[in-house]
N, C-alpha and C. Protein backbone atom coordinates (compact mmCIF):
# COMPACT_ATOMS: atom_id res chain seq x y z
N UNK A 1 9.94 245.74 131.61
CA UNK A 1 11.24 245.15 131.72
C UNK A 1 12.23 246.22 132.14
N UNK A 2 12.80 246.04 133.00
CA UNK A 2 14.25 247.16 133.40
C UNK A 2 15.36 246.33 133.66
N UNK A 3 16.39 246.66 132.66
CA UNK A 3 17.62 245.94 132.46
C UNK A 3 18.73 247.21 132.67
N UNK A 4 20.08 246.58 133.92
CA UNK A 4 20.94 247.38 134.17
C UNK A 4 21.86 246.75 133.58
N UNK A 5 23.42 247.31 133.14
CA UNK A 5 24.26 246.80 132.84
C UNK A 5 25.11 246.10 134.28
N UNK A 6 25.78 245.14 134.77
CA UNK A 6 26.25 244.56 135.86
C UNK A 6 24.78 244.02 136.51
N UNK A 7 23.36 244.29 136.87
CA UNK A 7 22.77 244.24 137.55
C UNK A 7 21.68 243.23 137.11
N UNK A 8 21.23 242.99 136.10
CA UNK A 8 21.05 241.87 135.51
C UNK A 8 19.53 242.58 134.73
N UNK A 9 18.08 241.99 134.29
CA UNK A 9 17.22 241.84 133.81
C UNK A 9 16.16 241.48 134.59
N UNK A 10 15.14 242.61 135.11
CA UNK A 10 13.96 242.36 135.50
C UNK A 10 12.74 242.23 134.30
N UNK A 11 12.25 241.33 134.75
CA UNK A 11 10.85 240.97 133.37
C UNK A 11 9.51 241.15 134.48
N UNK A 12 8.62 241.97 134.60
CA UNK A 12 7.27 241.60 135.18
C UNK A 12 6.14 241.30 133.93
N UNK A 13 5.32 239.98 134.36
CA UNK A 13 4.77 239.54 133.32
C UNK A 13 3.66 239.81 134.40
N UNK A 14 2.17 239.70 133.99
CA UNK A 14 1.35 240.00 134.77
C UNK A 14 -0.07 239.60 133.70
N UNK A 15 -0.54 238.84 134.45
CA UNK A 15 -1.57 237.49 133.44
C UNK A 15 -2.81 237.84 134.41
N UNK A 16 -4.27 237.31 133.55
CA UNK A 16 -5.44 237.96 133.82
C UNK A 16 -5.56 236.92 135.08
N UNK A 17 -6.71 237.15 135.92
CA UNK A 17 -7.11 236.44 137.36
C UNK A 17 -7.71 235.78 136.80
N UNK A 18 -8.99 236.40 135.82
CA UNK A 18 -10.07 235.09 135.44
C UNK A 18 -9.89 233.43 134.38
N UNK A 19 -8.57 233.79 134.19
CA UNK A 19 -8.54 233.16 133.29
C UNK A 19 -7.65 232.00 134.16
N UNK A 20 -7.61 232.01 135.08
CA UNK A 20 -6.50 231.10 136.02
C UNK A 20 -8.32 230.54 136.76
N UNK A 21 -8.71 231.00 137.00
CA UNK A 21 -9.85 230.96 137.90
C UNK A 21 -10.74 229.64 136.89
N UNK A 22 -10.68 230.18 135.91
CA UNK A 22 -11.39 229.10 135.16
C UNK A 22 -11.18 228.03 134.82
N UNK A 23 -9.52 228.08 134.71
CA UNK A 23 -9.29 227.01 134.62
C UNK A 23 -9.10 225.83 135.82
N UNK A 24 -9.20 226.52 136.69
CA UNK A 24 -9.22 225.58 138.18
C UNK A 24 -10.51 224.88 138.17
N UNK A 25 -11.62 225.86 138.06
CA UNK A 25 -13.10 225.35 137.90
C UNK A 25 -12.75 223.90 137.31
N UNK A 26 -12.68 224.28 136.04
CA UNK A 26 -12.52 223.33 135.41
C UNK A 26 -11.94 221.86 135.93
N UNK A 27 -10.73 222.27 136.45
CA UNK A 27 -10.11 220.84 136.67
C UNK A 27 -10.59 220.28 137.54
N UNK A 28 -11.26 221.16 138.69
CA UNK A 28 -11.53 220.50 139.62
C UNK A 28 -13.10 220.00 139.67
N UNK A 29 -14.00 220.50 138.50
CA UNK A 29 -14.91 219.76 138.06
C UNK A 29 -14.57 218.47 137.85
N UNK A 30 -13.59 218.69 136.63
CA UNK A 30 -12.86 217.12 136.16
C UNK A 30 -12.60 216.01 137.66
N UNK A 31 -11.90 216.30 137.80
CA UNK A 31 -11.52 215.43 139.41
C UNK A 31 -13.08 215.12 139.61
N UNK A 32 -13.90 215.66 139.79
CA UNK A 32 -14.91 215.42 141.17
C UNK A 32 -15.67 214.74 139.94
N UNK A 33 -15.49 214.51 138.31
CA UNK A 33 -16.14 213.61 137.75
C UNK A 33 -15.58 212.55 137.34
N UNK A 34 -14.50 212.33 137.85
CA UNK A 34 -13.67 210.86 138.19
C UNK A 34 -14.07 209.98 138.96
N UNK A 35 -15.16 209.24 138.92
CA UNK A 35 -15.74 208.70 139.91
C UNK A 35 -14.90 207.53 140.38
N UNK A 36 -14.62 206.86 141.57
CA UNK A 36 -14.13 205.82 141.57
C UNK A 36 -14.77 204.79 141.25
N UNK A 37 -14.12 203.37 141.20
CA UNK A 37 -14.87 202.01 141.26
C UNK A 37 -14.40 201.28 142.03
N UNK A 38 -14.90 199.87 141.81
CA UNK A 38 -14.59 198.60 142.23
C UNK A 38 -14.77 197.50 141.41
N UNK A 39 -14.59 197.85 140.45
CA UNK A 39 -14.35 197.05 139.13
C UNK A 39 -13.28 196.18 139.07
N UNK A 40 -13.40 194.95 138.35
CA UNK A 40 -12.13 194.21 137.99
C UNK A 40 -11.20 194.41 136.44
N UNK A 41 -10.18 195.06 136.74
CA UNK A 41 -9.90 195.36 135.20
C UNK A 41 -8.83 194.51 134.89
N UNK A 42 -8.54 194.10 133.44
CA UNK A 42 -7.67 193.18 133.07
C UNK A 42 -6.46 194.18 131.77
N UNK A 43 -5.59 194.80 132.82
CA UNK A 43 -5.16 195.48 132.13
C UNK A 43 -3.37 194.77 131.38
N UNK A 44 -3.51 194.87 130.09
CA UNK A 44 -2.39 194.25 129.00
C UNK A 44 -1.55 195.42 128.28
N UNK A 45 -0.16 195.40 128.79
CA UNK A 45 0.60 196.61 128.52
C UNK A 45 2.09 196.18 128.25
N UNK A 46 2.62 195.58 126.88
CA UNK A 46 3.91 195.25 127.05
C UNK A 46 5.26 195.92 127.42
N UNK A 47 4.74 197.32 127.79
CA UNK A 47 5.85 197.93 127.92
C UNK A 47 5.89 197.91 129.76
N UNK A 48 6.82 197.19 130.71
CA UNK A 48 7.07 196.88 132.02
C UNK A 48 6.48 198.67 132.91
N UNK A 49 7.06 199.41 132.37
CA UNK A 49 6.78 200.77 133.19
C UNK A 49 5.92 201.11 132.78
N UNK A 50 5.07 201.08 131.56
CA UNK A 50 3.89 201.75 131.61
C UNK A 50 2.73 201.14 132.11
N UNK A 51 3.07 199.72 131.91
CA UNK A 51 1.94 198.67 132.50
C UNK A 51 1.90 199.11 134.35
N UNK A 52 3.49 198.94 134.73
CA UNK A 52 3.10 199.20 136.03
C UNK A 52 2.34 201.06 136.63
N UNK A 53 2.91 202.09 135.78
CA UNK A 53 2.29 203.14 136.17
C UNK A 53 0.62 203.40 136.06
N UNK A 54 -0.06 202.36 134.82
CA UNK A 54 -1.34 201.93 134.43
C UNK A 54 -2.22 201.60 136.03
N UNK A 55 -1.24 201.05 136.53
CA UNK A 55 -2.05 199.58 137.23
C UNK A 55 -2.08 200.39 138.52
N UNK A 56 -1.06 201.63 138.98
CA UNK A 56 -0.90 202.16 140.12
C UNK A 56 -2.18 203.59 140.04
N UNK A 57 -2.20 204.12 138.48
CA UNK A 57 -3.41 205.03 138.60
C UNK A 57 -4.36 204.35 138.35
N UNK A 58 -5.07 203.21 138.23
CA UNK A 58 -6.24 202.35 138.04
C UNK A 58 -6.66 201.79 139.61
N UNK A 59 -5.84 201.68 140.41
CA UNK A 59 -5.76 200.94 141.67
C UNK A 59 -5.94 202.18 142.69
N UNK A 60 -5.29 203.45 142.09
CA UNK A 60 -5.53 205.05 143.17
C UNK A 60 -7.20 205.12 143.22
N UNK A 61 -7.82 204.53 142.03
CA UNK A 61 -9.77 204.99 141.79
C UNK A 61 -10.56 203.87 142.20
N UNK A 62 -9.34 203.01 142.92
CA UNK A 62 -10.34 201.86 143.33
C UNK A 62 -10.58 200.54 142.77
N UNK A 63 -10.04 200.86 141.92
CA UNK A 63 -10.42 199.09 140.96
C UNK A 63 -9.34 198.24 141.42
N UNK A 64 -9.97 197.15 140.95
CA UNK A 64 -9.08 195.65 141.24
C UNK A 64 -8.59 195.73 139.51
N UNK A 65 -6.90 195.43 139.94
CA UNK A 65 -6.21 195.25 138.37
C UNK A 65 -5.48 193.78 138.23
N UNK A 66 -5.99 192.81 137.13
CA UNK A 66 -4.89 191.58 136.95
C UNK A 66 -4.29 192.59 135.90
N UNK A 67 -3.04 192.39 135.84
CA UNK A 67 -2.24 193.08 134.65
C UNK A 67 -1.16 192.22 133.99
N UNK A 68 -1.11 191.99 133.02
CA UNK A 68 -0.31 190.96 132.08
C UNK A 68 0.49 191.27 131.03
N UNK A 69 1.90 191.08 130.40
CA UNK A 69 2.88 192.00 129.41
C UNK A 69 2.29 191.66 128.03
N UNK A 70 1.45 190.47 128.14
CA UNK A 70 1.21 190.24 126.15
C UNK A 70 0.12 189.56 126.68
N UNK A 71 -0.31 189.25 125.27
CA UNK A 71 -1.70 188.41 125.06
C UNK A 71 -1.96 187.40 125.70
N UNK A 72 -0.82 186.16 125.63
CA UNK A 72 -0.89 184.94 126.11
C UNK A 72 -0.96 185.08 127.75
N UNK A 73 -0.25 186.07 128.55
CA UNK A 73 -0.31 186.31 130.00
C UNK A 73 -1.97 186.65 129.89
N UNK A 74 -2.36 187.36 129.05
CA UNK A 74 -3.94 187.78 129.20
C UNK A 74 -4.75 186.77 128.90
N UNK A 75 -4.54 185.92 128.61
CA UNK A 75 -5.48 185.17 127.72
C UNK A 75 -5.56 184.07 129.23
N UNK A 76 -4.49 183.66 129.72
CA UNK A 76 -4.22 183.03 130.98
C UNK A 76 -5.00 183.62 131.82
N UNK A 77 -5.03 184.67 132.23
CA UNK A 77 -5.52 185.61 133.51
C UNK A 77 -7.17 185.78 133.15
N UNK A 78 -7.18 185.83 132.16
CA UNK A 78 -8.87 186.13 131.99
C UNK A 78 -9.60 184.19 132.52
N UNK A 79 -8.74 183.27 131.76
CA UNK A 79 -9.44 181.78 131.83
C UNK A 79 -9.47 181.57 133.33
N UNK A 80 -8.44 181.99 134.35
CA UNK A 80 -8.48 182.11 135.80
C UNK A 80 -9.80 182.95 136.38
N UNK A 81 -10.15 184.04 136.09
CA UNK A 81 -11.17 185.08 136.54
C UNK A 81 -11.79 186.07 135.73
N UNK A 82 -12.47 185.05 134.80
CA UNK A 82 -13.29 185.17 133.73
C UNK A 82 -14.80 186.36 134.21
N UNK A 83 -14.86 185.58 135.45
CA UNK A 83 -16.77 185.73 135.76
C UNK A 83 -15.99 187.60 136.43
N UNK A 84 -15.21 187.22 136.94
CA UNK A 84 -15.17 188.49 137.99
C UNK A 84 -14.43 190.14 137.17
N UNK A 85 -13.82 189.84 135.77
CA UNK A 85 -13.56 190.82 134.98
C UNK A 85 -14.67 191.81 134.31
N UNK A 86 -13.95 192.53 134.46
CA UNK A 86 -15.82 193.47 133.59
C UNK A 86 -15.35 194.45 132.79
N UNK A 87 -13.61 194.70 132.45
CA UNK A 87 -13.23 195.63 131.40
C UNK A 87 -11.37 194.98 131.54
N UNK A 88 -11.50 194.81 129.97
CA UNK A 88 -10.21 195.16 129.35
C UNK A 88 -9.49 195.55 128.73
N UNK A 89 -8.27 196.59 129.15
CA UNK A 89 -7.77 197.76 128.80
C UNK A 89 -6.44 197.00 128.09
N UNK A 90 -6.27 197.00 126.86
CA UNK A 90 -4.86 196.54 126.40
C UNK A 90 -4.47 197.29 124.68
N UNK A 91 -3.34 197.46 125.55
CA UNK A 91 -2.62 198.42 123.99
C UNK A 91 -2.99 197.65 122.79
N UNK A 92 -2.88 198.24 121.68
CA UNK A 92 -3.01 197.59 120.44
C UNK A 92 -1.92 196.95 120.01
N UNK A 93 -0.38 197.93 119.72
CA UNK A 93 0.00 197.06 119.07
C UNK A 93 1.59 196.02 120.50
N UNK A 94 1.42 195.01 120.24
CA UNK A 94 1.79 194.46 121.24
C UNK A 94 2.53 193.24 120.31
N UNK A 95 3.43 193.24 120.92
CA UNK A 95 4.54 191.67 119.86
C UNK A 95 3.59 190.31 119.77
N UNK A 96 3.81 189.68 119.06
CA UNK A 96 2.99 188.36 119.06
C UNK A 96 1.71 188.78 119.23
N UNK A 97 0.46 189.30 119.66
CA UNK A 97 -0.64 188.95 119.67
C UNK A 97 -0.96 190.55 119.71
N UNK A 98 -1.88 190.94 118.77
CA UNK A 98 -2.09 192.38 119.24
C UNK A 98 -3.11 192.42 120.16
N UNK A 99 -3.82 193.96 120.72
CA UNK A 99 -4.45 194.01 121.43
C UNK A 99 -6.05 193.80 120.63
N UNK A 100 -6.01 194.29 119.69
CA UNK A 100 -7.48 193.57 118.94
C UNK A 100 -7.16 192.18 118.65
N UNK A 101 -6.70 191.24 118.75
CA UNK A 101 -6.72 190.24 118.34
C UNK A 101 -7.16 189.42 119.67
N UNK A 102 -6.22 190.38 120.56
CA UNK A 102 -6.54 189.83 122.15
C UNK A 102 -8.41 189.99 122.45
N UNK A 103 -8.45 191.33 122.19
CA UNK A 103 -9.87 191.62 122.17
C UNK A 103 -10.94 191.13 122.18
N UNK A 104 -10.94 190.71 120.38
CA UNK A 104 -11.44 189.67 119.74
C UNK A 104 -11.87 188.23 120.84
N UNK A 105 -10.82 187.52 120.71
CA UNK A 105 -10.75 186.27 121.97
C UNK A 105 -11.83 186.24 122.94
N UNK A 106 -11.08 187.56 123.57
CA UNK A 106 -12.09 187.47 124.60
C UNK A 106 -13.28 187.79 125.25
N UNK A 107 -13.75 188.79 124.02
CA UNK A 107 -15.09 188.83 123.37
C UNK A 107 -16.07 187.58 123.11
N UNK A 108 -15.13 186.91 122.38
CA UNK A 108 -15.88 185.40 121.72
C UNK A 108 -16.14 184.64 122.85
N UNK A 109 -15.39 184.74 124.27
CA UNK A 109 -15.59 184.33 125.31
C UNK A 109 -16.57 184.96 126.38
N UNK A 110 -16.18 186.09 126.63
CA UNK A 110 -17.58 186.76 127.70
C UNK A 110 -17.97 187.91 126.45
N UNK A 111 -19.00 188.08 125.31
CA UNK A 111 -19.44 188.96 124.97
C UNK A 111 -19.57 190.56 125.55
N UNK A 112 -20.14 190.26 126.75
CA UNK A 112 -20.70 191.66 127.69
C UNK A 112 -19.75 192.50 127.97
N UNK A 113 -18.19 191.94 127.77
CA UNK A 113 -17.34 192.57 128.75
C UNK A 113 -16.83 194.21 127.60
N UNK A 114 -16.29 195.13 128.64
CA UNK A 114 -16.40 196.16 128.10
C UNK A 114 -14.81 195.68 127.60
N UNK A 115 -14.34 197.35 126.54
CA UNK A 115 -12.83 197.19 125.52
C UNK A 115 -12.51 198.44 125.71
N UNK A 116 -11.18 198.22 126.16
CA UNK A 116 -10.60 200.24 126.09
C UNK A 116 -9.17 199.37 125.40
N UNK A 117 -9.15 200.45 124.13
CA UNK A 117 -7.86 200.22 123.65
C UNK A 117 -7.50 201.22 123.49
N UNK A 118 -5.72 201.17 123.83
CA UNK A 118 -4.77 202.44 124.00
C UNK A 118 -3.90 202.34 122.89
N UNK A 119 -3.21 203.48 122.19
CA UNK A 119 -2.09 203.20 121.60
C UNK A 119 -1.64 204.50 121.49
N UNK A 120 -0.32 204.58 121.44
CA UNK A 120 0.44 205.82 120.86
C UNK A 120 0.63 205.84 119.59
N UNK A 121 0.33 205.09 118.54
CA UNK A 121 0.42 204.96 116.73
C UNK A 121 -1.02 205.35 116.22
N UNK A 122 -1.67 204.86 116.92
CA UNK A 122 -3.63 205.71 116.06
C UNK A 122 -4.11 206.71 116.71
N UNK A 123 -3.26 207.61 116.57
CA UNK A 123 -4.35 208.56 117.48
C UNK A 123 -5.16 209.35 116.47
N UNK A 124 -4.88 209.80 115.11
CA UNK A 124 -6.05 210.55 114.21
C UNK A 124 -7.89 209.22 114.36
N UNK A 125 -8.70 210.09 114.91
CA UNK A 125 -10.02 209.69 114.38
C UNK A 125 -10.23 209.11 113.33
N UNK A 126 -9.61 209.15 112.27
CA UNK A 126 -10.26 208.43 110.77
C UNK A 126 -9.61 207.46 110.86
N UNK A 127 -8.35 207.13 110.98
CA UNK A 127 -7.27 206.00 110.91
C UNK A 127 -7.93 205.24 111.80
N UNK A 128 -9.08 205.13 113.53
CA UNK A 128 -8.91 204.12 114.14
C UNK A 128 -10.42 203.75 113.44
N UNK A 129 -11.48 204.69 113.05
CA UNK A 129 -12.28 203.96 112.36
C UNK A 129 -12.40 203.64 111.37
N UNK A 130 -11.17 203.44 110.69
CA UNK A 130 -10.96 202.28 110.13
C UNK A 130 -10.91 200.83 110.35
N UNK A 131 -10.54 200.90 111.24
CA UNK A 131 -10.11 199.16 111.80
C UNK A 131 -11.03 198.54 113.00
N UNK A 132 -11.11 200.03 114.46
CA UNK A 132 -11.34 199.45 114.92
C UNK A 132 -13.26 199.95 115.24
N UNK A 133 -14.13 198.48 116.00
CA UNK A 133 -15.06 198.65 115.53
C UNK A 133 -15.84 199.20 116.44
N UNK A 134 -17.78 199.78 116.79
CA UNK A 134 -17.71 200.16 117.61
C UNK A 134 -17.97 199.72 119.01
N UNK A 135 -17.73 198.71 119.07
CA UNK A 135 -17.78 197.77 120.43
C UNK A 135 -16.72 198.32 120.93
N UNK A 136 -15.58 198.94 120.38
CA UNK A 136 -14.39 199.18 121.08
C UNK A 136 -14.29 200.91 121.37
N UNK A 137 -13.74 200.62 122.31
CA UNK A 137 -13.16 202.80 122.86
C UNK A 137 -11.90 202.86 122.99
N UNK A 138 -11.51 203.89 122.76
CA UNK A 138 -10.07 203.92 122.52
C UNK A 138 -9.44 205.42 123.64
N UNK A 139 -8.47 205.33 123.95
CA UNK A 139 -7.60 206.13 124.48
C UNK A 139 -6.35 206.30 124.22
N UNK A 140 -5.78 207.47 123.40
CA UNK A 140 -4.59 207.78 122.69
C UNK A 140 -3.71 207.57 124.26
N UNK A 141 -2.37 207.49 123.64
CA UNK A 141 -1.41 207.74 124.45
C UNK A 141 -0.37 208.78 124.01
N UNK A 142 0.18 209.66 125.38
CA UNK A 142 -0.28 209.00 126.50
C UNK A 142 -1.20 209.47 127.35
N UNK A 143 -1.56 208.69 128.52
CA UNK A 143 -2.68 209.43 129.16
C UNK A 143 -2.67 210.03 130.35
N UNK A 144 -2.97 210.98 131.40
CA UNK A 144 -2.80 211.61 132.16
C UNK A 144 -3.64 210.20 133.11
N UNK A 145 -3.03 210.47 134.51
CA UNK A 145 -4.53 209.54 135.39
C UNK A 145 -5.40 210.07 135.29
N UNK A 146 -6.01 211.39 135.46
CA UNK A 146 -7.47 212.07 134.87
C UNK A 146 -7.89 211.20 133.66
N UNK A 147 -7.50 211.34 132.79
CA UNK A 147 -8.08 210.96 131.69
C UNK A 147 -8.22 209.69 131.60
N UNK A 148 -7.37 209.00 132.46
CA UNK A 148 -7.79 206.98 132.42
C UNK A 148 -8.94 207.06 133.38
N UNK A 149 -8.94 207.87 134.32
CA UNK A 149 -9.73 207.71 134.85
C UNK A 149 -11.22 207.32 134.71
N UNK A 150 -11.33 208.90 133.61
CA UNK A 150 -12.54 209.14 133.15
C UNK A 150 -12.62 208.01 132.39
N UNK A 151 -12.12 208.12 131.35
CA UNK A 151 -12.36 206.48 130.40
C UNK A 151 -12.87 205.89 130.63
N UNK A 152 -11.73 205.27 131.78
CA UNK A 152 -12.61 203.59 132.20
C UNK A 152 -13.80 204.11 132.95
N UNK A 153 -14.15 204.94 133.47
CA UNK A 153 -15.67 204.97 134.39
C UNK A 153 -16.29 205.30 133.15
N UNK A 154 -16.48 205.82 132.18
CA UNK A 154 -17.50 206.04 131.11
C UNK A 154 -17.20 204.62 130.53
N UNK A 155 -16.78 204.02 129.89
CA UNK A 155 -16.12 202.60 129.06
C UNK A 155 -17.51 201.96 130.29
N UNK A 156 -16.65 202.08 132.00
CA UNK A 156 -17.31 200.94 132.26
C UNK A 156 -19.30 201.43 132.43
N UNK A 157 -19.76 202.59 132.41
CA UNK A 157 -21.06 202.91 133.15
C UNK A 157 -21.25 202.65 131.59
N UNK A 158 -21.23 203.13 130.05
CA UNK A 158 -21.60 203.28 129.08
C UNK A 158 -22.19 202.08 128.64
């Protein structure tokens, strides 16, 4: 550091190479294990901007998105294109109908179909196995598009 009086404060900070290096590896492993799809996802998000930022990184990897603000819009959208859905992603806690309740439903209706539930209130491990069961996967919020990414392609290949 060399500091003049009138002239101001030089700081040189000077950080290792390998450790920048690795972490690139890394990410860019990550990326290249983002596989895309062509999946139909039925994604349920009552909050207007996060549903739409959801639907814009789900749609960058390729998938087809119906996306709906609550249960009853979901519950509609699935009875329309039941056969052609194959994962649904909906927050938990959601006004009027939660997202496990939504779940539930539509479970009792197509069994096979895969469950990614999101929330920003459960994110400790012990608290969600509590409730929720293991038919279901979960993704804290919030989430990077990397990380939805990955999700739903493991959610959906798993």
């Amino acid at each position: 550091m060399n500091s003049e009086v009138g002239k101001g404060t030089t700081f040189r900070v000077i950080l290792p190479a390998l450790a920048h290096v690795g972490a690139s590896n890394r990410a860019s492993s990550d990326v290249q294990n983002a596989k895309s799809g062509s999946e139909t996802v039925l994604l349920v998000e009552d909050d207007a901007a996060l549903r739409r930022l959801a639907r814009i990184m789900l749609v960058s990897y390729g998938y087809k998105v119906l996306d709906a603000a609550n249960g009853a819009e979901a519950l509609q959208l699935f009875a329309e294109h039941a056969s052609s859905i194959e994962l649904l992603v909906t927050d938990i806690v959601m006004p009027g109908m939660s997202g496990l309740d939504l779940a539930d439903q539509v479970i009792a209706r197509k069994p096979e179909i895969r469950v990614l539930l999101t929330s920003g209130y459960v994110a400790d491990h012990e608290t969600r196995n509590r409730f929720l069961g293991p038919e279901f996967s979960f993704l804290p919020k919030p989430f990077t598009v990397l990380s939805l990414a990955l999700k739903v392609r493991s959610v959906l290949d798993g």
